[in-house]
N, C-alpha and C. Protein backbone atom coordinates (compact mmCIF):
# COMPACT_ATOMS: atom_id res chain seq x y z
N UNK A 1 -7.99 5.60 14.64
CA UNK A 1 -6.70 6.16 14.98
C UNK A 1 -5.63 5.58 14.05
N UNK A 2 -5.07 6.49 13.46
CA UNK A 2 -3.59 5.95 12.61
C UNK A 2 -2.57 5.73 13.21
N UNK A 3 -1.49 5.02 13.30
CA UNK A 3 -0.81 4.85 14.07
C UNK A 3 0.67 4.18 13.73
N UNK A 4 1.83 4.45 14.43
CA UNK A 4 2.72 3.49 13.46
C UNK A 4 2.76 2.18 13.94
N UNK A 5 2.59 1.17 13.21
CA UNK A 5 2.58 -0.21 13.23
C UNK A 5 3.72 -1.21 14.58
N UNK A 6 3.43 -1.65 15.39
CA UNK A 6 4.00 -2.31 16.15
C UNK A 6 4.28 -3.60 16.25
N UNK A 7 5.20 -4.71 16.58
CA UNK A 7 4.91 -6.65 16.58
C UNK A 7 3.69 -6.93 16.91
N UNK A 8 2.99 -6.08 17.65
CA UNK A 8 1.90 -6.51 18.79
C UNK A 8 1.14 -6.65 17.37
N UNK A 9 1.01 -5.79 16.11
CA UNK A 9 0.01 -5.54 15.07
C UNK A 9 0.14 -6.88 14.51
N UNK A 10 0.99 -7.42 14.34
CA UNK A 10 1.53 -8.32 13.38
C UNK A 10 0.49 -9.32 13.28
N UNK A 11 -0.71 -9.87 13.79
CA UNK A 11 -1.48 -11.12 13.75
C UNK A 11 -2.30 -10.35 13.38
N UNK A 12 -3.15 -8.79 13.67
CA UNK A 12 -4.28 -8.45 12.56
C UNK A 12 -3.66 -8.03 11.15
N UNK A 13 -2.19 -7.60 10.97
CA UNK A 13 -2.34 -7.60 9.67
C UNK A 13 -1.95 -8.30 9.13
N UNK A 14 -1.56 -9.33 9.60
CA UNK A 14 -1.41 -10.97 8.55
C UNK A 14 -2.99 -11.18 8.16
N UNK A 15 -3.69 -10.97 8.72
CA UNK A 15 -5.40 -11.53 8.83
C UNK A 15 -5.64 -10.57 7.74
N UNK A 16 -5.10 -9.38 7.44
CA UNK A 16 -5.91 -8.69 6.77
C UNK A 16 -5.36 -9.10 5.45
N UNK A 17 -3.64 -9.24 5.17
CA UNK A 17 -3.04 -9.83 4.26
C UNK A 17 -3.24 -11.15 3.69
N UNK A 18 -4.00 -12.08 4.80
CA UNK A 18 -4.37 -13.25 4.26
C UNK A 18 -5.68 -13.33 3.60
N UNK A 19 -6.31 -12.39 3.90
CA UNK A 19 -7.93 -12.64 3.54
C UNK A 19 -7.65 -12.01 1.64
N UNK A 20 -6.72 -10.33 1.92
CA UNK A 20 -6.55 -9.96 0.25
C UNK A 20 -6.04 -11.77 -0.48
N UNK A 21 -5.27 -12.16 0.46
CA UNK A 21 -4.94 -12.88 -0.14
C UNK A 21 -5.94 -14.24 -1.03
N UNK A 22 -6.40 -14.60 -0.31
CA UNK A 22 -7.65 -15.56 -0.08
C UNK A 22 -8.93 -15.34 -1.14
N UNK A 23 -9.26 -14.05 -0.76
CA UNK A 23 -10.30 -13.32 -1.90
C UNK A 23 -10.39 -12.36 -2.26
N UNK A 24 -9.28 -11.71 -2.91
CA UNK A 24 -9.64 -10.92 -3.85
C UNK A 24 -7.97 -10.54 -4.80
N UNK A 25 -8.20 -9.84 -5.15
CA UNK A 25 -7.04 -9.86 -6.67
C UNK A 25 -6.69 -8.36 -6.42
N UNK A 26 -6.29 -7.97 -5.46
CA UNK A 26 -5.70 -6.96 -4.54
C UNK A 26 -3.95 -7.32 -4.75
N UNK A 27 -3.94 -8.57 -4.33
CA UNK A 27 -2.90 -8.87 -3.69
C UNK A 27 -2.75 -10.17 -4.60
N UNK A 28 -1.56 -10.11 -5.54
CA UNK A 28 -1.57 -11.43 -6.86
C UNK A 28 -0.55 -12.75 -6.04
N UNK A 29 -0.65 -12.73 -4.65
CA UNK A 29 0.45 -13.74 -4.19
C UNK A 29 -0.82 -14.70 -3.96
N UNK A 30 -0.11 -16.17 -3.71
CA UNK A 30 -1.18 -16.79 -3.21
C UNK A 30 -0.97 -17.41 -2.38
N UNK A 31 0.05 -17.44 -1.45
CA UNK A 31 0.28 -18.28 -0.17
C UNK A 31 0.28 -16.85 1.03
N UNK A 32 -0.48 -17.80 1.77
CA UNK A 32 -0.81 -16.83 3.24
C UNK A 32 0.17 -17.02 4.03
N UNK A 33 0.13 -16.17 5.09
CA UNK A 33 1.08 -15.93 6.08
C UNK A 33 1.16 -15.87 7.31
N UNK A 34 2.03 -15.67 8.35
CA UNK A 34 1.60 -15.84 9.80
C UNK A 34 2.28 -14.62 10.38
N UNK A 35 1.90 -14.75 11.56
CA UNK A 35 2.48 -13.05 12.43
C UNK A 35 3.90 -13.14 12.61
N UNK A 36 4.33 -14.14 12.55
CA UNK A 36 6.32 -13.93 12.35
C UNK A 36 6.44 -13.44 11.15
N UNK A 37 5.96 -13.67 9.81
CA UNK A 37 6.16 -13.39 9.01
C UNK A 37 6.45 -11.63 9.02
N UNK A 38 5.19 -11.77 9.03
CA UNK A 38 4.40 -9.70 9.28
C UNK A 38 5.45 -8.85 10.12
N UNK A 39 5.88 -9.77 11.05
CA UNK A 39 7.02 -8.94 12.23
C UNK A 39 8.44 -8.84 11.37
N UNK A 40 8.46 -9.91 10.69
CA UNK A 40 9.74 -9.80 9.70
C UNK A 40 9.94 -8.29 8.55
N UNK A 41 8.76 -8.79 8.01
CA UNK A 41 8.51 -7.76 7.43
C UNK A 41 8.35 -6.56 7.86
N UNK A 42 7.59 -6.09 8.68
CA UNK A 42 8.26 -5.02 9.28
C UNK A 42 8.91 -4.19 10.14
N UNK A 43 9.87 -5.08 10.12
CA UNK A 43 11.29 -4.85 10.54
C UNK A 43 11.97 -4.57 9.79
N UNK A 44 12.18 -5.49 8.63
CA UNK A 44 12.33 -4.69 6.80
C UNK A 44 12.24 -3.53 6.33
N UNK A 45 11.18 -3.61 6.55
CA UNK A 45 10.46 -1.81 6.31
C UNK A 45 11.02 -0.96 7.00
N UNK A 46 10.90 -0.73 8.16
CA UNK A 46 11.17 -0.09 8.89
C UNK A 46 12.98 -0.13 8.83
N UNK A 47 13.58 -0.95 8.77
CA UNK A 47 15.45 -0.93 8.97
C UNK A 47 15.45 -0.05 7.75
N UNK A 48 14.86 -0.49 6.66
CA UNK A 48 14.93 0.39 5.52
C UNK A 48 14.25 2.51 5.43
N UNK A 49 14.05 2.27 6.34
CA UNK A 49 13.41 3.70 6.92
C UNK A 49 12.32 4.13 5.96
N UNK A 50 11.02 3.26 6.31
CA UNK A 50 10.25 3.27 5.33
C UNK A 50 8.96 2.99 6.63
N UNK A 51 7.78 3.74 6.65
CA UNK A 51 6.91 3.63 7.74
C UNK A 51 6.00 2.26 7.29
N UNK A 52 5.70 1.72 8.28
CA UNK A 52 4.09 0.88 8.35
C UNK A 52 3.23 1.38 9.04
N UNK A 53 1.98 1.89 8.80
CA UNK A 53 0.98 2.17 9.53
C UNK A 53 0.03 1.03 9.97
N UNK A 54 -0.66 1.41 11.25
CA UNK A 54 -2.15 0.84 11.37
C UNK A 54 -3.24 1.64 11.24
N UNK A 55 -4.66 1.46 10.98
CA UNK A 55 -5.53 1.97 11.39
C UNK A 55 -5.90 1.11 12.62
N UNK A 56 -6.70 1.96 13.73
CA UNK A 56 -6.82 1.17 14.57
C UNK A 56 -8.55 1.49 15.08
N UNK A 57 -9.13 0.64 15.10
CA UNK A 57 -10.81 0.91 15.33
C UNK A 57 -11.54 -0.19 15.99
N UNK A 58 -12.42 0.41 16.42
CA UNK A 58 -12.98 -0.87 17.77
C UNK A 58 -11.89 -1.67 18.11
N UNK A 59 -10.75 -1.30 18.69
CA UNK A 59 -9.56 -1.94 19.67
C UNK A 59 -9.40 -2.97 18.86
N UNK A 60 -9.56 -2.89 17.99
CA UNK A 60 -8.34 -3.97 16.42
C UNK A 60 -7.62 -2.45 15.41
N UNK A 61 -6.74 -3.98 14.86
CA UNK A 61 -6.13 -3.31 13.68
C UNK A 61 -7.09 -3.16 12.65
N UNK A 62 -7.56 -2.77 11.95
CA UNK A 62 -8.82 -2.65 11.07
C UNK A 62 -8.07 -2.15 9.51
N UNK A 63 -6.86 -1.81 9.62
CA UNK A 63 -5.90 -1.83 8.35
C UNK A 63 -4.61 -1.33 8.55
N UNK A 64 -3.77 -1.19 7.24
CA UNK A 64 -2.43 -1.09 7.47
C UNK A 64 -2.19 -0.59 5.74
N UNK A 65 -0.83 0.55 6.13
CA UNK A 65 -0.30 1.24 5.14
C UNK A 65 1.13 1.28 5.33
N UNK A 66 1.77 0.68 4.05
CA UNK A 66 3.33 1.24 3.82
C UNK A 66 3.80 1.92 2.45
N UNK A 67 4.92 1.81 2.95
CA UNK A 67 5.44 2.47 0.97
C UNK A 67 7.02 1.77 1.59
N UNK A 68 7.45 1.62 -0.33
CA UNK A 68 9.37 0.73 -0.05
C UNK A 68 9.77 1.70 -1.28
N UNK A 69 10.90 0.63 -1.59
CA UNK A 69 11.47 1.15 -2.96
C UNK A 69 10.24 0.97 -4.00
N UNK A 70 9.97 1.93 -4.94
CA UNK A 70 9.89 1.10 -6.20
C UNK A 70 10.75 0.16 -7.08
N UNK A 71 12.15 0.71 -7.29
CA UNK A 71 12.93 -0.31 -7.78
C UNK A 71 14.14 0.00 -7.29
N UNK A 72 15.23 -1.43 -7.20
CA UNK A 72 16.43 -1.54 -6.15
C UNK A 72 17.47 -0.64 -6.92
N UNK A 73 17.24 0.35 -7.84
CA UNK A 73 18.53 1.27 -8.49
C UNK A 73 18.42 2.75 -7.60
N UNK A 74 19.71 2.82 -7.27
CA UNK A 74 19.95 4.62 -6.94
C UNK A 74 19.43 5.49 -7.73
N UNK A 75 19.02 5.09 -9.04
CA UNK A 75 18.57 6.78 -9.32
C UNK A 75 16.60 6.39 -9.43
N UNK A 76 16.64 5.63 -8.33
CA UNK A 76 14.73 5.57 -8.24
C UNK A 76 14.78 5.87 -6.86
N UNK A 77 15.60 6.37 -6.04
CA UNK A 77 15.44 6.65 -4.56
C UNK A 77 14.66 7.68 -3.93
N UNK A 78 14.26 8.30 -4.66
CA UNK A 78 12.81 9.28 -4.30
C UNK A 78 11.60 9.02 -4.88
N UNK A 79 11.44 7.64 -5.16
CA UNK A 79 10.19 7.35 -5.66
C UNK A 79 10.14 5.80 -4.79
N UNK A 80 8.66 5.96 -4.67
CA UNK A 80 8.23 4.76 -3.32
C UNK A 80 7.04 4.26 -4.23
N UNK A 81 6.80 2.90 -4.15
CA UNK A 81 5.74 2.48 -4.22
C UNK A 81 4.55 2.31 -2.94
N UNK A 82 3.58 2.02 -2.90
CA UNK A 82 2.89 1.75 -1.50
C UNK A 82 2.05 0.57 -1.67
N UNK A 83 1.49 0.30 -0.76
CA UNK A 83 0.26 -0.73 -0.18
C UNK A 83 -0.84 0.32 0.35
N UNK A 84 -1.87 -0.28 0.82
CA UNK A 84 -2.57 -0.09 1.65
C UNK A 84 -4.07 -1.32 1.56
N UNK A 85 -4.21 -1.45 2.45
CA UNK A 85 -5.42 -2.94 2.82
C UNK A 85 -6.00 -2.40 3.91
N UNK A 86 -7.33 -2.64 3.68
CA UNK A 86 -8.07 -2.30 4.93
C UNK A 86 -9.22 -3.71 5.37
N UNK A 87 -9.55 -4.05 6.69
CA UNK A 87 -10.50 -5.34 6.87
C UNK A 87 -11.52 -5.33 5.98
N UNK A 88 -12.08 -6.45 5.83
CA UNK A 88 -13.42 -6.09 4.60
C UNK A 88 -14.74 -5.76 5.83
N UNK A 89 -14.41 -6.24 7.09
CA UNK A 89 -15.37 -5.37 8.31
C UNK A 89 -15.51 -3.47 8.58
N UNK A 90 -14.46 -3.62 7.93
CA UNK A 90 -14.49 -1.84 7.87
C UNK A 90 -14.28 -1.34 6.49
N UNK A 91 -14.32 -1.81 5.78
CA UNK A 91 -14.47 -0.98 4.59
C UNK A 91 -15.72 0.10 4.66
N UNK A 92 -15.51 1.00 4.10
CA UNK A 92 -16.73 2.07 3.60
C UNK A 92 -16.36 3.35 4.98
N UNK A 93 -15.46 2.76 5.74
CA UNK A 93 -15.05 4.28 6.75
C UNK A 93 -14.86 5.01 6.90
N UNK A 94 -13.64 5.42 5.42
CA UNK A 94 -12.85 6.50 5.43
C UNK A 94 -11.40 5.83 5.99
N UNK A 95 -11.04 4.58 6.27
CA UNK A 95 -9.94 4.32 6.54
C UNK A 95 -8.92 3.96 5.84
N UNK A 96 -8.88 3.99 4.61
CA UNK A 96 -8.01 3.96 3.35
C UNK A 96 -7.69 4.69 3.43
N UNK A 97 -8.86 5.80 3.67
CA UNK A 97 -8.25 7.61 2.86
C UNK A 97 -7.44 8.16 3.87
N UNK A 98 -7.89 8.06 5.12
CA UNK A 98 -6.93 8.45 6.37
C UNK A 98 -5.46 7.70 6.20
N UNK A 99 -5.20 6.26 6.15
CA UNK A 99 -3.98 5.61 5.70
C UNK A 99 -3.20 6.25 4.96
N UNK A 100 -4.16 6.45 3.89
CA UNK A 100 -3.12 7.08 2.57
C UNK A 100 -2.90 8.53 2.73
N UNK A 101 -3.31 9.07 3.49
CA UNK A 101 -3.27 10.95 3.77
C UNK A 101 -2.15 10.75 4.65
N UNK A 102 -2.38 10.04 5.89
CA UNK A 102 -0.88 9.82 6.58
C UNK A 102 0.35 9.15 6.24
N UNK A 103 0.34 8.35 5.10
CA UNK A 103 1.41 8.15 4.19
C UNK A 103 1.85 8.82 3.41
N UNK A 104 1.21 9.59 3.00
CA UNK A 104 1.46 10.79 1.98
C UNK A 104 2.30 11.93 2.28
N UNK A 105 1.73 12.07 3.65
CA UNK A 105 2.56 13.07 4.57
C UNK A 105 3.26 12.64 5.04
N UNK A 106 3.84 11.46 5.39
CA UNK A 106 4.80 10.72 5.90
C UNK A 106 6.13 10.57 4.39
N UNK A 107 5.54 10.25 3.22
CA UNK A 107 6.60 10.68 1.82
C UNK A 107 6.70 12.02 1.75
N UNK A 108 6.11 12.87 2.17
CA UNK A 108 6.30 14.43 1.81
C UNK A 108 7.36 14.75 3.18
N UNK A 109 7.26 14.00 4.04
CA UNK A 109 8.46 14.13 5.08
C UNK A 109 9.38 14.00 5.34
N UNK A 110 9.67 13.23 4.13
CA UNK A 110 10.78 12.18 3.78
C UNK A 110 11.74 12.60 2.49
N UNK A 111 10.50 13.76 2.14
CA UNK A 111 11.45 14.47 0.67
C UNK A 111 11.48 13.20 -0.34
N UNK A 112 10.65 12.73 -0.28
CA UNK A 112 10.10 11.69 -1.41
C UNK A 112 9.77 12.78 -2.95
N UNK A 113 9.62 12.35 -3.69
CA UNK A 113 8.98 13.31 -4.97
C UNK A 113 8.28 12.10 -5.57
N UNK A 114 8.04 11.30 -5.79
CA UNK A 114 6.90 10.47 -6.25
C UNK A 114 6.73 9.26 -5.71
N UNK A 115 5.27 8.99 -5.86
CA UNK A 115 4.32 8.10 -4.97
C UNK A 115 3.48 6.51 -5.82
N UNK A 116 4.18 5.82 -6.08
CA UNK A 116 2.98 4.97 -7.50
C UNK A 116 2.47 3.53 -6.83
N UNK A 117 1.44 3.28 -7.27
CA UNK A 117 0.48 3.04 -7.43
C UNK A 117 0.54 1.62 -7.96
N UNK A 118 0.17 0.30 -7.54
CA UNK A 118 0.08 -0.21 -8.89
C UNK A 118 -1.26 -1.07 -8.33
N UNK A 119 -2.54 -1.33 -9.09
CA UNK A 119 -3.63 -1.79 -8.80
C UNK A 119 -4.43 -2.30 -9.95
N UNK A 120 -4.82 -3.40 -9.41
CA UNK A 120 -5.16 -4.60 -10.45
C UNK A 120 -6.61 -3.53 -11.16
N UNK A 121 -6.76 -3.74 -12.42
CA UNK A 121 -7.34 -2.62 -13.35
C UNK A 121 -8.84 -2.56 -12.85
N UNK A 122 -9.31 -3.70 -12.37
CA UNK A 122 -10.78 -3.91 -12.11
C UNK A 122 -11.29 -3.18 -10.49
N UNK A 123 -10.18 -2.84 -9.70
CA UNK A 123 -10.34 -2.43 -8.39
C UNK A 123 -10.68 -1.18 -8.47
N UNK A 124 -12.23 -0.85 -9.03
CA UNK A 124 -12.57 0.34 -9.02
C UNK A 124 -12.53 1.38 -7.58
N UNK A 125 -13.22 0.66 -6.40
CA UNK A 125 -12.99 1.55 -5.43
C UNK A 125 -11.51 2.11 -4.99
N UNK A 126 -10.30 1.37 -5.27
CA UNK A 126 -8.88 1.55 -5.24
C UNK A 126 -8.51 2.35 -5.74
N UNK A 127 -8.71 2.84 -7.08
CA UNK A 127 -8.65 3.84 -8.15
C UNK A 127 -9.61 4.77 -7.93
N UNK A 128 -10.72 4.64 -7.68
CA UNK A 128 -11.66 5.73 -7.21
C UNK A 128 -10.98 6.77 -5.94
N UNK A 129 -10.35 6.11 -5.48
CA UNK A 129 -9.90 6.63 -3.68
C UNK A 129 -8.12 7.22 -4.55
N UNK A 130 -7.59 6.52 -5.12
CA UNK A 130 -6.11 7.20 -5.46
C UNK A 130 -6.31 8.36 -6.55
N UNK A 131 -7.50 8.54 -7.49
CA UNK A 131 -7.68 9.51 -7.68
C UNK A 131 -8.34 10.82 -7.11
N UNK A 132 -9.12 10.61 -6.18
CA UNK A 132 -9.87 11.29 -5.08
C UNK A 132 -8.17 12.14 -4.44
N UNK A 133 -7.00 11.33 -4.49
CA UNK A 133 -5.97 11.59 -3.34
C UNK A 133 -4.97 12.32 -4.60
N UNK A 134 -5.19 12.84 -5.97
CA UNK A 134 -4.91 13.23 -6.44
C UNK A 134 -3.44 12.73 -7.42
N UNK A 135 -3.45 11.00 -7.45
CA UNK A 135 -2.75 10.01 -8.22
C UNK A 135 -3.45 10.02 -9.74
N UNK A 136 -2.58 9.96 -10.63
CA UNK A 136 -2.64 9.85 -11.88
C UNK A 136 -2.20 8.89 -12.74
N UNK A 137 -3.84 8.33 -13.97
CA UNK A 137 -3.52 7.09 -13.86
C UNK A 137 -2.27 7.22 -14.77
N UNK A 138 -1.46 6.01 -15.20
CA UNK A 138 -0.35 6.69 -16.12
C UNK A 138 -0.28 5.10 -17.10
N UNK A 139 -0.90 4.12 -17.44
CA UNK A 139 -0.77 3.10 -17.94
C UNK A 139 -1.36 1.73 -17.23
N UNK A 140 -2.04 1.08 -18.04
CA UNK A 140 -2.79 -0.08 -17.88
C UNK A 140 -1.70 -1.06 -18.47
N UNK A 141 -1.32 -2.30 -17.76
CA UNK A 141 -0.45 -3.47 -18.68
C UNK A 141 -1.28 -4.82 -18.62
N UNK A 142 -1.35 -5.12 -19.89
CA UNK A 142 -2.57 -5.74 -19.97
C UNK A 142 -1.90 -7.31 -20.01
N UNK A 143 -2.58 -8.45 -19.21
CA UNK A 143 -2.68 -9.70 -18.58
C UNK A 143 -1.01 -9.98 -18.07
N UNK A 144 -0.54 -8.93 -17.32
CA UNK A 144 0.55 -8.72 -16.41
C UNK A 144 0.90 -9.98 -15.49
N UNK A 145 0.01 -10.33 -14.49
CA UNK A 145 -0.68 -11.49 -13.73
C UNK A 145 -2.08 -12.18 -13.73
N UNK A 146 -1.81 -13.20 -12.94
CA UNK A 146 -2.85 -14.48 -13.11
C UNK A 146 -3.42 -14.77 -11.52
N UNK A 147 -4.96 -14.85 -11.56
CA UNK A 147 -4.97 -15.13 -10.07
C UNK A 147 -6.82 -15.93 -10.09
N UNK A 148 -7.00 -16.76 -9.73
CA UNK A 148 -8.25 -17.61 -9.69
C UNK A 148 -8.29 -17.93 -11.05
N UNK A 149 -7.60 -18.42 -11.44
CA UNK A 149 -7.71 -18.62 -13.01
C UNK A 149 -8.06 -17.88 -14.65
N UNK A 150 -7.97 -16.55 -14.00
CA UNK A 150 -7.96 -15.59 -15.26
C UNK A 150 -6.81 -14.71 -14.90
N UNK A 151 -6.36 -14.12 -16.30
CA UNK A 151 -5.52 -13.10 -16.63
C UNK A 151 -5.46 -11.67 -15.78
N UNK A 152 -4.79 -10.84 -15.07
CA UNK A 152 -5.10 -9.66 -14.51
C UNK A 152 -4.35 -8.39 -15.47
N UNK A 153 -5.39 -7.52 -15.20
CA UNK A 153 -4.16 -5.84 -16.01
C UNK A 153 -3.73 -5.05 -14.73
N UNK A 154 -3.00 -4.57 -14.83
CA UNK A 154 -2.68 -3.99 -13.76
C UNK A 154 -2.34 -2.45 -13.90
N UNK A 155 -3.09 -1.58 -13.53
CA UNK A 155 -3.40 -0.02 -13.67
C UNK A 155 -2.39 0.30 -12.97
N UNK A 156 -0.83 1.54 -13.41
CA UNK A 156 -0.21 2.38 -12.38
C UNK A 156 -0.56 3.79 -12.53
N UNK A 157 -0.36 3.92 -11.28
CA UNK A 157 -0.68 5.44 -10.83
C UNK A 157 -0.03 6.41 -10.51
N UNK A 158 0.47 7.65 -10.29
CA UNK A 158 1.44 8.15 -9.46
C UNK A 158 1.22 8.96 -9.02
N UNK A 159 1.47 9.70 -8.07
CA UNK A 159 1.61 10.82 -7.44
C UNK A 159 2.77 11.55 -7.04
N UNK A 160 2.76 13.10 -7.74
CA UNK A 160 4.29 14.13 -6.82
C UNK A 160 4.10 14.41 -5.96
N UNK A 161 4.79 14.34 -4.94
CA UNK A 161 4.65 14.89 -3.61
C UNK A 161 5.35 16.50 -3.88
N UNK A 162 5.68 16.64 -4.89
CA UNK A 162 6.24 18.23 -4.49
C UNK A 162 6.76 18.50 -6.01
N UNK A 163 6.80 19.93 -6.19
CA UNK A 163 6.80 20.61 -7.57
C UNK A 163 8.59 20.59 -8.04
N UNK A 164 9.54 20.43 -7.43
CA UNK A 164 11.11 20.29 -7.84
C UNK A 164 11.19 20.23 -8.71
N UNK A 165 12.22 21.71 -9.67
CA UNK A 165 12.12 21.39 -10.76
C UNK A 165 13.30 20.04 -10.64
N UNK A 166 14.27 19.67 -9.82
CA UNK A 166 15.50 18.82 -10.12
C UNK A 166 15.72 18.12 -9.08
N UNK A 167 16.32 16.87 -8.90
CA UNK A 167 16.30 16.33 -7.28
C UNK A 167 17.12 17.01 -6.60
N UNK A 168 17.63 16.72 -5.23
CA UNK A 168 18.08 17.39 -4.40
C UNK A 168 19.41 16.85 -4.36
């Protein structure tokens, strides 16, 4: 079940944010976090009128999806960057793709016009699934960030949510 994100969520998706954090190069921060944090954050999100999702499976959070600014200037205000993390207990579900289909439609609701992407170059299943969702890659930046002691590239992607020839 997708769902929009509540405080109550806030301790499975710190867990899920701490583990990207912990192991794997998903996520280039390296200090973990706690469920005040997560509630902070989205409260953030959300004041900013910007959704958090859950997935929700066997009566846990099993993942979580948002989108913010891409960058803090007025003339990037129809373009969102996103997240999405799913438990490494549920990977292989289909719960990314559901996340990101209900985010998608959630920017297409919003009169968003573009969607990007940014994912460390080696995260083939990440890129496998944002092109599946019809994101395009648009540039690799090569040793961008650093995380377990090697260099990372970092692949962006984007997606239009809608054909305009001009903004609104």
């Amino acid at each position: 079940m997708i769902r929009a994100a509540t405080p109550d969520d806030a301790e499975g998706i710190a867990a899920i944010y701490n583990d990207a954090v912990a192991n794997t190069t998903a996520i280039w921060n390296e200090i973990t976090v706690d469920a005040a944090n997560r509630v902070d954050w989205m409260a953030a999100r959300m004041a900013g009128g910007f959704p958090v999702l859950v997935a929700e499976a066997d009566g846990q959070v099993a993942g979580y999806a948002s989108y913010g600014p891409w960058r803090a200037f007025d003339g990037y205000r129809l373009t969102v960057e996103h997240s999405v993390y799913v438990a490494a207990g549920f990977r292989g579900r289909g719960l990314a793709r559901a996340l990101m289909q209900a985010l998608i439609a959630r920017a297409r609701a919003a009169d968003l016009h573009v969607m990007v992407a940014a994912i460390e170059a080696e995260n083939r299943p990440s890129i496998t699934l944002h092109e599946s969702l019809g994101f395009a890659n648009t540039h690799t930046m090569r040793h961008v960030g650093q995380k377990f002691g090697r260099w990372l590239d970092l692949t962006f992607m984007e997606l239009h949510l809608d054909d305009r020839p001009t903004p609104m």
